[in-house]
Protein backbone atom coordinates (compact mmCIF):
# COMPACT_ATOMS: atom_id res chain seq x y z
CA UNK A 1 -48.12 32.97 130.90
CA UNK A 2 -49.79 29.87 132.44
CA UNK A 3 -49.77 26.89 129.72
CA UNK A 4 -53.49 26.27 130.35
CA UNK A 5 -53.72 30.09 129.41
CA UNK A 6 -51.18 29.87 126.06
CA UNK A 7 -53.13 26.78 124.93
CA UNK A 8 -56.84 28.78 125.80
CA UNK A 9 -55.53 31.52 124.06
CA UNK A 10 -54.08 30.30 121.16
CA UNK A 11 -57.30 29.69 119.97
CA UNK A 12 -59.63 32.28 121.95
CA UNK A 13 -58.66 35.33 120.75
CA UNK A 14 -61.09 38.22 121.94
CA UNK A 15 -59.84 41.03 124.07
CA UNK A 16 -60.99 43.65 125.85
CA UNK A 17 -59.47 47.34 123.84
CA UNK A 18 -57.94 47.90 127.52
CA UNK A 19 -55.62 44.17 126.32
CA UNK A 20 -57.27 42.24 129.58
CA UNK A 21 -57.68 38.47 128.02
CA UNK A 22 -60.53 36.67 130.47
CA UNK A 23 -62.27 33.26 130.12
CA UNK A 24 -65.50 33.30 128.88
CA UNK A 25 -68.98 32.01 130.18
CA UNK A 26 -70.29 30.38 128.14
CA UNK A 27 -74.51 30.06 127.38
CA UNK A 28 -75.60 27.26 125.14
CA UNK A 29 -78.27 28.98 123.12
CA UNK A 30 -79.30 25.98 121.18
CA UNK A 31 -78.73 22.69 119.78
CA UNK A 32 -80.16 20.77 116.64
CA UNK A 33 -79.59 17.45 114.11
CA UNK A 34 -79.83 19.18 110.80
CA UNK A 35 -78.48 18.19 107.00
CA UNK A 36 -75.37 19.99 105.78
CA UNK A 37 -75.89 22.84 104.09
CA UNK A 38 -74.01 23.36 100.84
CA UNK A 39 -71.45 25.82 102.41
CA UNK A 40 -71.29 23.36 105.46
CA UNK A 41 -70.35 20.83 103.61
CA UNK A 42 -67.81 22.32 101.80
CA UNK A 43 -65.91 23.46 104.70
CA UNK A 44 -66.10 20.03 106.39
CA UNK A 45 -65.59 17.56 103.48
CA UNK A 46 -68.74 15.83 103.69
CA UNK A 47 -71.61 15.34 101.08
CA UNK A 48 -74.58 18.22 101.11
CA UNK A 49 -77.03 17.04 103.47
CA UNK A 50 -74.80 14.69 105.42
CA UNK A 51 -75.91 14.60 108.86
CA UNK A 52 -74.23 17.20 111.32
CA UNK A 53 -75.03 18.95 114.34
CA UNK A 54 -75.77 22.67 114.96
CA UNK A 55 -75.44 24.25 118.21
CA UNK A 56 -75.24 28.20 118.91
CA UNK A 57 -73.11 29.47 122.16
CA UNK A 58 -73.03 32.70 123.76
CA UNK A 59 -70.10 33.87 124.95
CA UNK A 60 -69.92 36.43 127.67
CA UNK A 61 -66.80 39.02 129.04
CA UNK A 62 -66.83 40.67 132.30
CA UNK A 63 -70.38 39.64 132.69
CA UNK A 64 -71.71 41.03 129.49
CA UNK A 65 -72.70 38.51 126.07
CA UNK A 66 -70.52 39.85 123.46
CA UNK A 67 -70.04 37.12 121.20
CA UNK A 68 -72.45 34.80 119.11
CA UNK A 69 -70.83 31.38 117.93
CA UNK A 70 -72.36 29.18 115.66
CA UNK A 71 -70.81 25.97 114.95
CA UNK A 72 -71.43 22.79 112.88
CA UNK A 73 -70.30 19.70 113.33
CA UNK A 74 -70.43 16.08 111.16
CA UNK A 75 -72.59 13.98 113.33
CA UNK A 76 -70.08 11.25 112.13
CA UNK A 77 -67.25 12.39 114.03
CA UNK A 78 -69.15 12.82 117.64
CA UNK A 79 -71.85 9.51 117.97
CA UNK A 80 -73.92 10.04 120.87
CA UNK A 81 -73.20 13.75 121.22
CA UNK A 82 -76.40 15.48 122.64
CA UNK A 83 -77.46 19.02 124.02
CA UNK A 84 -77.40 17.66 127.57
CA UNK A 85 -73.98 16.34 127.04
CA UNK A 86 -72.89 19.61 125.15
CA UNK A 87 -74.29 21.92 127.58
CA UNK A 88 -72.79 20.07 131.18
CA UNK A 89 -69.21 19.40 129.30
CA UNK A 90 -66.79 20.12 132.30
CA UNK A 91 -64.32 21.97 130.19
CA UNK A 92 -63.44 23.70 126.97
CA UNK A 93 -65.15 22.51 123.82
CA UNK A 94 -61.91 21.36 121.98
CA UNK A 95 -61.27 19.65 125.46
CA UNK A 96 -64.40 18.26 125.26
CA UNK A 97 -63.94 16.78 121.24
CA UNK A 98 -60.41 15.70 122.34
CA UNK A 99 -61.78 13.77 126.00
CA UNK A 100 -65.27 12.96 124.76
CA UNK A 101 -64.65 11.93 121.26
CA UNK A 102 -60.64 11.44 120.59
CA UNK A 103 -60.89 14.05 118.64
CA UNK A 104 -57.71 16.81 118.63
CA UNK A 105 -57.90 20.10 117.07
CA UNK A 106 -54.44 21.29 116.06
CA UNK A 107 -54.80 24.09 113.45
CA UNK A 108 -57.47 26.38 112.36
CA UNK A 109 -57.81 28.29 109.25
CA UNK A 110 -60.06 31.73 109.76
CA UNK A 111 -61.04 34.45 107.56
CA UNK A 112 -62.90 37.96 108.93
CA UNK A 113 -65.38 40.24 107.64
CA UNK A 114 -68.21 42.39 108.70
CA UNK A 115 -71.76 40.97 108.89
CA UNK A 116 -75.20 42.44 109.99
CA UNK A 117 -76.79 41.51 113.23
CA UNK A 118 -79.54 39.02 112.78
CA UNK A 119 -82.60 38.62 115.13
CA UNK A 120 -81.13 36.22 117.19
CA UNK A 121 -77.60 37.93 117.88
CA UNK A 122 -79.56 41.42 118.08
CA UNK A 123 -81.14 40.03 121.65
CA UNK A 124 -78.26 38.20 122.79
CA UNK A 125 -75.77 40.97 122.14
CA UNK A 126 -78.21 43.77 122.85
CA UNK A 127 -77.64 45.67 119.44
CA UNK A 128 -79.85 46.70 116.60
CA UNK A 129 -80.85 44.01 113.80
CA UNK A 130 -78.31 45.33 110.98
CA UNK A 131 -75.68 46.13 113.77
CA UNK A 132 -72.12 45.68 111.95
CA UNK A 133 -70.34 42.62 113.66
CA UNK A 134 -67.36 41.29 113.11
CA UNK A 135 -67.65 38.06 111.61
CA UNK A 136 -64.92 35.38 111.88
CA UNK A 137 -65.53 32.47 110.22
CA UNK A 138 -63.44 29.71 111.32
CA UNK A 139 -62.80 26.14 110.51
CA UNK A 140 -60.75 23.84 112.91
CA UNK A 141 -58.96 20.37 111.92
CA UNK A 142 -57.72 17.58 113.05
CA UNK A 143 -54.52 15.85 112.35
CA UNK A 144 -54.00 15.25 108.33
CA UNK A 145 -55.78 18.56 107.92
CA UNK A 146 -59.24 16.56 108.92
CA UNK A 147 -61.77 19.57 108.90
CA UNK A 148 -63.90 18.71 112.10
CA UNK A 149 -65.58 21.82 112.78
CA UNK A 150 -67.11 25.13 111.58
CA UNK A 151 -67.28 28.25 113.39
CA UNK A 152 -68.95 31.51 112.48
CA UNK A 153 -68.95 33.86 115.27
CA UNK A 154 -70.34 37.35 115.87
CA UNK A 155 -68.55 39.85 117.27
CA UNK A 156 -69.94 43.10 118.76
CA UNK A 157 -67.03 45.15 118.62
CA UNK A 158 -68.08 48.01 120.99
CA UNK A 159 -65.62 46.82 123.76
CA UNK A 160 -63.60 44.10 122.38
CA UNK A 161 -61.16 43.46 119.51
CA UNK A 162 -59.83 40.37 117.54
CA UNK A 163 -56.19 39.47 117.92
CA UNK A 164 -54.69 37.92 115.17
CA UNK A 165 -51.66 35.91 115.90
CA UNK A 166 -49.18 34.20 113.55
CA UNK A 167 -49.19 30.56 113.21
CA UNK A 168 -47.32 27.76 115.59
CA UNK A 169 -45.35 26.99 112.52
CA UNK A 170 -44.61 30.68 111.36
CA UNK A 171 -42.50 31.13 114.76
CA UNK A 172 -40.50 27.81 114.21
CA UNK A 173 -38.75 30.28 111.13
C-alpha cells in the first residue's frame, strides 16, 4: 500500500462490507465558537467552559453521506482558525492541524457504542430519528499525550463497517 494511503488509513477506518477502503468527501456541515462542555472538557484537559471550537463534517463513500463527525477543538491550540479556513483546507484535517497550526496528531484513543440518530444525522444520513448508529467516540493527541481533539462520529452501518486495528506500538512486540 501507498504511504499516503497507510498514513490515511491508519486513522480513517470505515470500509465498505465488500473491504474497498476509498477517500472520503468531505461536507462541512457547520462551524461555531462555543464554551466547553463538561464532557468536552474532560476529554481535552481544559477548564468547563474554556473556549473551543465546534464544527460538524459529513463524510461521504461512493457518493453517498454515511458518516456524521462532530469534533471539538480548544480554541487555544488553533488562533485564527475560522469556517472559511476550515472548509477550503487543501488537505486532510490532521494535515491541516499539523501545516496550519504545528500541531501533530500521533495517537488516538477510541471507544464504540451504539447511539440513536438525532435530527441532524437523520437528514444527512437519510435514516429515521432513533436509527441505531455506530458511535465512535474518539480523542486524538499530540506528542506528551496532549489531547487536541474530540471526535464523535456517526456511523450508519447499512453498507459500511469499522475496522479496528492494533496499535503502532502493539506491532513493535
Amino acid at each position: 500500500m501507498h504511504q499516503r494511503d497507510r498514513h490515511f488509513f491508519r486513522f480513517f477506518r470505515i470500509v465498505r462490507r465488500d473491504g474497498d477502503k476509498a477517500y472520503p468527501v468531505v461536507t462541512l456541515i457547520g462551524f461555531k465558537k462555543a464554551r466547553a462542555s463538561r464532557e468536552a472538557a474532560a476529554a481535552l484537559g481544559i477548564e468547563t467552559g474554556a473556549r473551543v471550537l465546534q464544527f460538524v463534517n459529513g463524510l461521504a463513500l461512493h457518493r453517498k453521506t454515511v458518516l456524521i463527525e462532530h469534533i471539538t477543538v480548544p480554541e487555544a491550540l488553533f488562533p485564527g482558525l475560522t469556517e472559511s479556513k476550515l472548509r477550503n483546507r487543501p488537505n486532510t484535517l490532521y494535515n491541516f492541524y499539523q501545516d496550519g497550526f504545528g500541531i501533530n496528531v500521533v495517537e488516538t484513543d477510541e471507544r464504540v457504542s451504539v447511539a440513536l440518530a438525532n435530527e441532524l444525522e437523520s437528514a444527512q444520513l437519510g435514516v429515521d430519528v432513533g436509527a441505531p448508529l455506530l458511535e465512535i467516540r474518539r480523542i486524538a493527541y499530540s506528542y506528551h499525550r496532549s489531547a487536541v481533539e474530540l471526535r464523535i462520529s456517526r456511523l450508519n452501518t447499512e453498507e459500511y463497517e469499522y475496522i479496528g486495528t492494533r496499535a503502532a506500538r502493539d506491532d513493535q512486540k
